[in-house]
C-alpha atoms as a PDB file:
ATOM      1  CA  UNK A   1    -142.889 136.946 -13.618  1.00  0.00           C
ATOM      2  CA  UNK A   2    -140.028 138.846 -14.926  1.00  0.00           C
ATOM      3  CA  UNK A   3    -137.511 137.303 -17.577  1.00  0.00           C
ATOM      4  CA  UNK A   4    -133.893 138.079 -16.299  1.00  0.00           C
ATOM      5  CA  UNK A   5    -131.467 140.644 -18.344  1.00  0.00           C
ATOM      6  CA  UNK A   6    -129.067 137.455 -19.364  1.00  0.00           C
ATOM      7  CA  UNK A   7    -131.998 135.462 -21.072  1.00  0.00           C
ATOM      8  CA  UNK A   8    -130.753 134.018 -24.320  1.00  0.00           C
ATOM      9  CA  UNK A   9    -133.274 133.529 -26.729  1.00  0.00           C
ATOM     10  CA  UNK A  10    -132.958 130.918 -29.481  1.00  0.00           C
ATOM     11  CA  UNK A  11    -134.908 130.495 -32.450  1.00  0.00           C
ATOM     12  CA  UNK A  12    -134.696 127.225 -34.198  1.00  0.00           C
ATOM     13  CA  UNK A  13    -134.701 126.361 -37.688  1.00  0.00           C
ATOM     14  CA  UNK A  14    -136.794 129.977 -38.952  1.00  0.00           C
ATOM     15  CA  UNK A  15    -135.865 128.312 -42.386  1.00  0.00           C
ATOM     16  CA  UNK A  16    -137.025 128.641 -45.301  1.00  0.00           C
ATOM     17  CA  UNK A  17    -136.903 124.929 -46.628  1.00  0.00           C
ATOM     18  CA  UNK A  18    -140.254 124.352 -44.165  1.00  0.00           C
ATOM     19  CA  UNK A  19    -142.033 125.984 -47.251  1.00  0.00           C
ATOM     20  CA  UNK A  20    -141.637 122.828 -49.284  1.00  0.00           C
ATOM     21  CA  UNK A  21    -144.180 120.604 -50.548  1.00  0.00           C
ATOM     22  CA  UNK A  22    -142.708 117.629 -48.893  1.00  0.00           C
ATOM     23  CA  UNK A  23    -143.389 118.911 -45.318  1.00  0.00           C
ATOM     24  CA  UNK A  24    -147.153 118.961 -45.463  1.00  0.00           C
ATOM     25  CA  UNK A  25    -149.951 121.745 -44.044  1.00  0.00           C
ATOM     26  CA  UNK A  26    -148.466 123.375 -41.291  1.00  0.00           C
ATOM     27  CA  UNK A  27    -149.947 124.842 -38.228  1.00  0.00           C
ATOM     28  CA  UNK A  28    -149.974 128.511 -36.562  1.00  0.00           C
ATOM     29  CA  UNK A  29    -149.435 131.070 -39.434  1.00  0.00           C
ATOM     30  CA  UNK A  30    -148.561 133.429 -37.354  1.00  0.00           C
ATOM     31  CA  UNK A  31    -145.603 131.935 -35.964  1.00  0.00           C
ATOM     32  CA  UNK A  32    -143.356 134.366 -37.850  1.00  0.00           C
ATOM     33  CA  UNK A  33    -144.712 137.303 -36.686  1.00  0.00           C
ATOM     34  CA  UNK A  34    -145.142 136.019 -33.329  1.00  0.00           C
ATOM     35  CA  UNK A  35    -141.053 135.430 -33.755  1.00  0.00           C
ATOM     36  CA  UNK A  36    -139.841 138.359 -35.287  1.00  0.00           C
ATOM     37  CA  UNK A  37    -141.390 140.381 -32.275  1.00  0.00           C
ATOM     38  CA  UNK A  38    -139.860 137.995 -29.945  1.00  0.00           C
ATOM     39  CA  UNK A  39    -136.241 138.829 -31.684  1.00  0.00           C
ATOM     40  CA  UNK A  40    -137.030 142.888 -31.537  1.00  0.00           C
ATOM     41  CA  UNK A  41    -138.096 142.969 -28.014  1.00  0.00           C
ATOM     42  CA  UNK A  42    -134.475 140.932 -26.919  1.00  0.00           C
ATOM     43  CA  UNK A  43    -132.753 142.970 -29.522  1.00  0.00           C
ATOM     44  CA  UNK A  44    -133.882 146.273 -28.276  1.00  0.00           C
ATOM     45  CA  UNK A  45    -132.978 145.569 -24.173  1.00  0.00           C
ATOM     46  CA  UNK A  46    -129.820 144.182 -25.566  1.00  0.00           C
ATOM     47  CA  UNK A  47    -130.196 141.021 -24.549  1.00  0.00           C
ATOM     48  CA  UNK A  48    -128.455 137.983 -26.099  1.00  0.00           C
ATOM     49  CA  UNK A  49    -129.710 136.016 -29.193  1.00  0.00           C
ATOM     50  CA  UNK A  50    -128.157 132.698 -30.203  1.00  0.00           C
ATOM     51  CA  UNK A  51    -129.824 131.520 -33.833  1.00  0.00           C
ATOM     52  CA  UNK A  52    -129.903 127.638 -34.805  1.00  0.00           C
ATOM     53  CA  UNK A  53    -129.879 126.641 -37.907  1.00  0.00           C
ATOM     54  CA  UNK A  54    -130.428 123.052 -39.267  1.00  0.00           C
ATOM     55  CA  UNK A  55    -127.922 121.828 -41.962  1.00  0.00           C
ATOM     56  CA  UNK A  56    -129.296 118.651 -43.243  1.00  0.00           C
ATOM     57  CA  UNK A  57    -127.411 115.731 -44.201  1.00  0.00           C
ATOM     58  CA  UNK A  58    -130.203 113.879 -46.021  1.00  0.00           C
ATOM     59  CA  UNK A  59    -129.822 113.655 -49.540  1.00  0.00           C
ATOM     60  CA  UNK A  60    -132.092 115.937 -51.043  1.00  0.00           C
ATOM     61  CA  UNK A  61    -133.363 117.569 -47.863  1.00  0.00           C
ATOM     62  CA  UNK A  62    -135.009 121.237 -48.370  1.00  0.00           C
ATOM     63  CA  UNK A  63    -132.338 121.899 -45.294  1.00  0.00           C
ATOM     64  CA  UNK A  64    -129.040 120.829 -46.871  1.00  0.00           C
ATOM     65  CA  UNK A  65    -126.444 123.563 -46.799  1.00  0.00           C
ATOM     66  CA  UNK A  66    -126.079 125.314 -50.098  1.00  0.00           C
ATOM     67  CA  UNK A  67    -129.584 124.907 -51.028  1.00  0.00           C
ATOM     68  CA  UNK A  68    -132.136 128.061 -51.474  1.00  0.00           C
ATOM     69  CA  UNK A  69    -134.164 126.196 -48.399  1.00  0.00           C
ATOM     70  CA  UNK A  70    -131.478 126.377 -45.628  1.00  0.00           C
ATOM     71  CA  UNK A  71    -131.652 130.166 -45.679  1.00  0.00           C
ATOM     72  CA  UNK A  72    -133.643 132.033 -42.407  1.00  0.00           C
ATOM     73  CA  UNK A  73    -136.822 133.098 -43.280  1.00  0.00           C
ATOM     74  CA  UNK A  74    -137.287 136.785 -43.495  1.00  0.00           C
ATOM     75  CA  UNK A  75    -136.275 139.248 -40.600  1.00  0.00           C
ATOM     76  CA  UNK A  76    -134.764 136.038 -38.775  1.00  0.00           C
ATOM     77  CA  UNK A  77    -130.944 136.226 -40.457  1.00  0.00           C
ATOM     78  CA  UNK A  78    -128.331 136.841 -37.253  1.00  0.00           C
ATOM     79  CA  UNK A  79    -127.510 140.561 -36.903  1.00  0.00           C
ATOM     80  CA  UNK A  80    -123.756 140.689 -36.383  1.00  0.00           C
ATOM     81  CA  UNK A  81    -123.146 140.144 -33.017  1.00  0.00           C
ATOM     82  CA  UNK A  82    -125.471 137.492 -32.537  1.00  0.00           C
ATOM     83  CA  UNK A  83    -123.843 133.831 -32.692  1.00  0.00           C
ATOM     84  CA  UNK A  84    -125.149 130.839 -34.605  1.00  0.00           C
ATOM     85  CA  UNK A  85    -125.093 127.318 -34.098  1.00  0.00           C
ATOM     86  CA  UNK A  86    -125.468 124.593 -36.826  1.00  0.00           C
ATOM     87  CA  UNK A  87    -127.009 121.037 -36.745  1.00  0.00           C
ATOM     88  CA  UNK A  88    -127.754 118.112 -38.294  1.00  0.00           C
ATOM     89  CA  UNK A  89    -129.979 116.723 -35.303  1.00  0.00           C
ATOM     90  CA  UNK A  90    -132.910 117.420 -33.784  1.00  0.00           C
ATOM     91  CA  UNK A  91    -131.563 118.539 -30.610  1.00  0.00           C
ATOM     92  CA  UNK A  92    -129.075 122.102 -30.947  1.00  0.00           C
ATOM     93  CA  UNK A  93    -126.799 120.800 -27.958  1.00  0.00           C
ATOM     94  CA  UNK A  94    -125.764 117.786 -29.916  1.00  0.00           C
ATOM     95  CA  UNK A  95    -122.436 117.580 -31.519  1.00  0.00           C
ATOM     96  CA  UNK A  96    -122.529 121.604 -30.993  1.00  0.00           C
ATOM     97  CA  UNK A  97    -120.692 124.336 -28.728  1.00  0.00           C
ATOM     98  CA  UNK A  98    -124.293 125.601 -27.747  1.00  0.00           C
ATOM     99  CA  UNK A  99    -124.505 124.348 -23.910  1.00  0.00           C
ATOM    100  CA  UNK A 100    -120.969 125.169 -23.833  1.00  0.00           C
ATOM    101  CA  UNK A 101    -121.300 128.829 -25.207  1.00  0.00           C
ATOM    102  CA  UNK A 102    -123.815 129.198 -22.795  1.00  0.00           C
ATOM    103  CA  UNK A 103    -122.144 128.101 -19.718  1.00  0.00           C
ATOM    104  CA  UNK A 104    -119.249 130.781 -20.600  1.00  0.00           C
ATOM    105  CA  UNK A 105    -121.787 133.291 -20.674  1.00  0.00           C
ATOM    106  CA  UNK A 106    -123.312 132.525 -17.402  1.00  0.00           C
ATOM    107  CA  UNK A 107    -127.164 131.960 -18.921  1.00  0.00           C
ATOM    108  CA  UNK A 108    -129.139 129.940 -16.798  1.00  0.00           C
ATOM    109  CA  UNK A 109    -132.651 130.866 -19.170  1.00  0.00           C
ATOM    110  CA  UNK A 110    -133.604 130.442 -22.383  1.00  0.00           C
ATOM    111  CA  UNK A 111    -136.149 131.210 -24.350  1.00  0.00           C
ATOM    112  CA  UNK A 112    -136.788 129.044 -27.638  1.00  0.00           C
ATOM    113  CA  UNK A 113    -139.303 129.142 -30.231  1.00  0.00           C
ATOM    114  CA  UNK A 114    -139.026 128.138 -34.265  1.00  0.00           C
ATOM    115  CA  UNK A 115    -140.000 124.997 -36.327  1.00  0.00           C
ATOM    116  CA  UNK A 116    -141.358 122.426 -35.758  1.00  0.00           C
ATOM    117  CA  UNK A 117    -142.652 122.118 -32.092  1.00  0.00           C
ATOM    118  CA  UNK A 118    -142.456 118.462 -32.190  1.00  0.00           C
ATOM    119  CA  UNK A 119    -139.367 117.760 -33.511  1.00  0.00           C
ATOM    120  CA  UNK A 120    -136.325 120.256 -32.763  1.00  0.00           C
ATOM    121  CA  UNK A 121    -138.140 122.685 -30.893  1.00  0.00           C
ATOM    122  CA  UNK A 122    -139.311 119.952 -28.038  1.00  0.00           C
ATOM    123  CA  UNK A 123    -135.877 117.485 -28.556  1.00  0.00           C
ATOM    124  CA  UNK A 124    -133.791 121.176 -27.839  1.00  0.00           C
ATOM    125  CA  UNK A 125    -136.359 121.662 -24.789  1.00  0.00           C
ATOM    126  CA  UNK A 126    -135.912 118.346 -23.249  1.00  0.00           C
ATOM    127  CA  UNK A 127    -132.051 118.562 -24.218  1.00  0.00           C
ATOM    128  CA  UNK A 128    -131.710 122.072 -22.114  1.00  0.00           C
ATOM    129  CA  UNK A 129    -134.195 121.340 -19.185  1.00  0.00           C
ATOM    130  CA  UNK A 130    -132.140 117.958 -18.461  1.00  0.00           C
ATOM    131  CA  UNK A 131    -128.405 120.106 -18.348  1.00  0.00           C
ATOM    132  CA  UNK A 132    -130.113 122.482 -15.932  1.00  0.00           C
ATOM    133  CA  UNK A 133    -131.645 125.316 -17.907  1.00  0.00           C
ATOM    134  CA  UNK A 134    -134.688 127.103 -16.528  1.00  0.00           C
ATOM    135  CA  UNK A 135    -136.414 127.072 -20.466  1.00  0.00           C
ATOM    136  CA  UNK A 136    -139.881 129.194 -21.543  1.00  0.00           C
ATOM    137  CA  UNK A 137    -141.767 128.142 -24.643  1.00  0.00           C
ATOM    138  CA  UNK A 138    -143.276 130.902 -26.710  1.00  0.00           C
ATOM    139  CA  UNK A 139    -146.104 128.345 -28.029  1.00  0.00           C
ATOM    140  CA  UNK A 140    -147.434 130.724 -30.606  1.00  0.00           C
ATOM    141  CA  UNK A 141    -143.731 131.103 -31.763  1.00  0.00           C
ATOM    142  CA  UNK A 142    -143.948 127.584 -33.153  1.00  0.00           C
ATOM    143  CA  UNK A 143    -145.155 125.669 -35.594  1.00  0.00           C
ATOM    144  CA  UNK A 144    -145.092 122.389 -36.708  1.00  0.00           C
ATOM    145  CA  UNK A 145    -147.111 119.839 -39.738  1.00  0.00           C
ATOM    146  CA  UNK A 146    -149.539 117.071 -40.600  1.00  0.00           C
ATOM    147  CA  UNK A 147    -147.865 113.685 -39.834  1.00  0.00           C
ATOM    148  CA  UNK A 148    -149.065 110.095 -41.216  1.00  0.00           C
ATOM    149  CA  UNK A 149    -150.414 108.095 -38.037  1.00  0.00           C
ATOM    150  CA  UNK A 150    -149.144 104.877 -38.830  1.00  0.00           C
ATOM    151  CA  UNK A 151    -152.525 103.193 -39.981  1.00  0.00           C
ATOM    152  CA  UNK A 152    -153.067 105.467 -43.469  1.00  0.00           C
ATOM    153  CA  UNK A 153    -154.530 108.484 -41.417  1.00  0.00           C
ATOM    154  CA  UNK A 154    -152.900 112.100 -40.296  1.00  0.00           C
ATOM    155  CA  UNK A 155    -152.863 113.622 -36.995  1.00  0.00           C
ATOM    156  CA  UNK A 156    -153.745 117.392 -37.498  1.00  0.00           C
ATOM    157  CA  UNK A 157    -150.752 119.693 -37.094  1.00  0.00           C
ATOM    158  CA  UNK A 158    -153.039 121.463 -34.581  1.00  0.00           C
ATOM    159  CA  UNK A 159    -152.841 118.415 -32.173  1.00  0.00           C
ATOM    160  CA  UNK A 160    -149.804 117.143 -32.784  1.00  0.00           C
ATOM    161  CA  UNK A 161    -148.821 121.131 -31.610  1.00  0.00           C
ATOM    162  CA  UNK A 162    -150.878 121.048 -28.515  1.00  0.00           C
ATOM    163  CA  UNK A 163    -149.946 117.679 -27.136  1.00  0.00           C
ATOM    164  CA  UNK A 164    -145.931 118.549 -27.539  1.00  0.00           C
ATOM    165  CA  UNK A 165    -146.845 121.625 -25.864  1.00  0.00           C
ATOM    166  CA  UNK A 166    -148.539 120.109 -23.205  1.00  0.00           C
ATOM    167  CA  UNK A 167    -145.979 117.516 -22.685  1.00  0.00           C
ATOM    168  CA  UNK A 168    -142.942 120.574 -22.385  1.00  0.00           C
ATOM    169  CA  UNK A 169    -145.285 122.275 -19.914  1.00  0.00           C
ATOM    170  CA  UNK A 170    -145.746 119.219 -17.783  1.00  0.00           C
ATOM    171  CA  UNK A 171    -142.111 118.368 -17.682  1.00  0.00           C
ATOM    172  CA  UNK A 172    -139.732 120.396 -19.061  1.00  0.00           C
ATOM    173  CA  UNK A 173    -140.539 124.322 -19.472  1.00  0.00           C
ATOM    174  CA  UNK A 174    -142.970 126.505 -18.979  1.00  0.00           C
ATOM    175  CA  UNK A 175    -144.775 127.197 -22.123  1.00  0.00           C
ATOM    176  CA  UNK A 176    -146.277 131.233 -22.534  1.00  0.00           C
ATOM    177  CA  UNK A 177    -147.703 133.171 -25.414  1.00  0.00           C
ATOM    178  CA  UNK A 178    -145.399 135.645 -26.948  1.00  0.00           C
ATOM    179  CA  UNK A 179    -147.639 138.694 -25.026  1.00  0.00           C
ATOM    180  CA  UNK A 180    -146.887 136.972 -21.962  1.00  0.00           C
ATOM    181  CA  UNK A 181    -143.434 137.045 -22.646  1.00  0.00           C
ATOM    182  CA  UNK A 182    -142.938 140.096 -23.986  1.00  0.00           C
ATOM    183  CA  UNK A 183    -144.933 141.719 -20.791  1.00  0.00           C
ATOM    184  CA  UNK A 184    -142.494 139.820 -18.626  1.00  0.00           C
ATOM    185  CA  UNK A 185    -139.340 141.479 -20.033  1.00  0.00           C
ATOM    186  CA  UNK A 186    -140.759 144.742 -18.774  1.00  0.00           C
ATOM    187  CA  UNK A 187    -142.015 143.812 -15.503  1.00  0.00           C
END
C-alpha cells in the first residue's frame, strides 16, 4: 500500500480540555505520541495537514472557546500554512468549509486520527466515507473514555475503542497502526 502525495491528514480535537475530570479514564496513552509522529512524517514530505478543532457551545464545556481547555495539546498547534477548521458538532464537515476546502484541493484521501474514537473521530469517518473519500484510521492515534451503560455500569474505554474501530473498518475506512502508515508513505 502506498499513501498518495495529496493525502490530507486531519487530526481532531488534540485538545487539551480531554484532560478534565468530567471526561472520565481514557484509553491508549500513547495516542499523542502516536499523533505527533503522524504530523512529522506529513510535515516532512510536505504533504497537507488540515487541524480540527472543537469549539463547544455547552455551557461550561472544557471545549468552549476562550477557555484554557480548547487549546491543542502539545506539538499539535497548526504550523502556519496548515488550515484549521472549527466545530461545534461531532462531525468536522458540518456547518464547516472542510469537504469544500478539500474538493478545491483535489484530495480524494484522508487520514484522521485525534479524540475520541467514538464520538468525532468515527461521526467525521462516516461523514467523509459517505461524500466519497477513500479515509485510513490510525487506531493507535485515538483515544477515547469510560461511558455509563445505561443500567449503573461502564463500558471500558478499551471496548468502547475497539468496537468503533471495528465498525469504521467494516464499513467506512480502513483502520492501520501508525507504523503501518508511516511505512506506507515511503513505499
Amino acid at each position: 500500500m502506498t499513501i498518495p502525495d495529496g493525502a490530507v491528514l486531519i487530526p481532531i480535537d488534540v485538545q487539551r480540555g480531554f484532560d478534565a475530570p468530567s471526561w472520565g479514564r481514557r484509553n491508549n496513552p500513547a495516542m499523542e505520541e502516536n499523533g505527533l509522529a503522524l504530523l512529522a512524517a506529513w510535515r516532512r514530505t510536505g504533504r497537507p495537514v488540515i487541524h480540527v478543532r472543537h469549539d463547544s457551545v455547552e455551557p461550561g464545556s472544557s471545549l468552549a472557546p476562550d477557555t484554557p481547555g480548547n487549546a491543542f495539546r502539545p506539538g499539535f498547534d497548526p504550523r502556519p500554512g496548515e488550515p484549521l477548521v472549527t466545530k461545534s458538532v461531532n462531525a468536522a464537515f458540518i456547518g464547516t468549509d472542510l469537504d469544500l476546502r478539500l474538493r478545491r484541493s483535489g484530495a480524494r484521501t484522508l487520514v484522521l486520527f485525534g479524540i475520541s474514537t467514538d464520538m468525532c473521530v468515527s461521526t467525521s469517518v462516516r461523514v467523509a466515507a459517505n461524500l466519497g473519500y477513500s479515509v485510513l484510521v490510525a487506531g493507535d492515534a485515538c483515544a477515547c473514555f469510560d461511558l455509563p451503560d445505561g443500567r449503573g455500569g461502564t463500558v471500558a474505554a478499551e471496548d468502547v475503542h475497539r468496537a468503533h474501530l471495528a465498525t469504521l473498518g467494516f464499513e467506512f475506512a480502513r483502520v492501520l497502526d501508525t507504523a503501518e502508515i508511516l511505512a506506507a508513505l515511503t513505499a
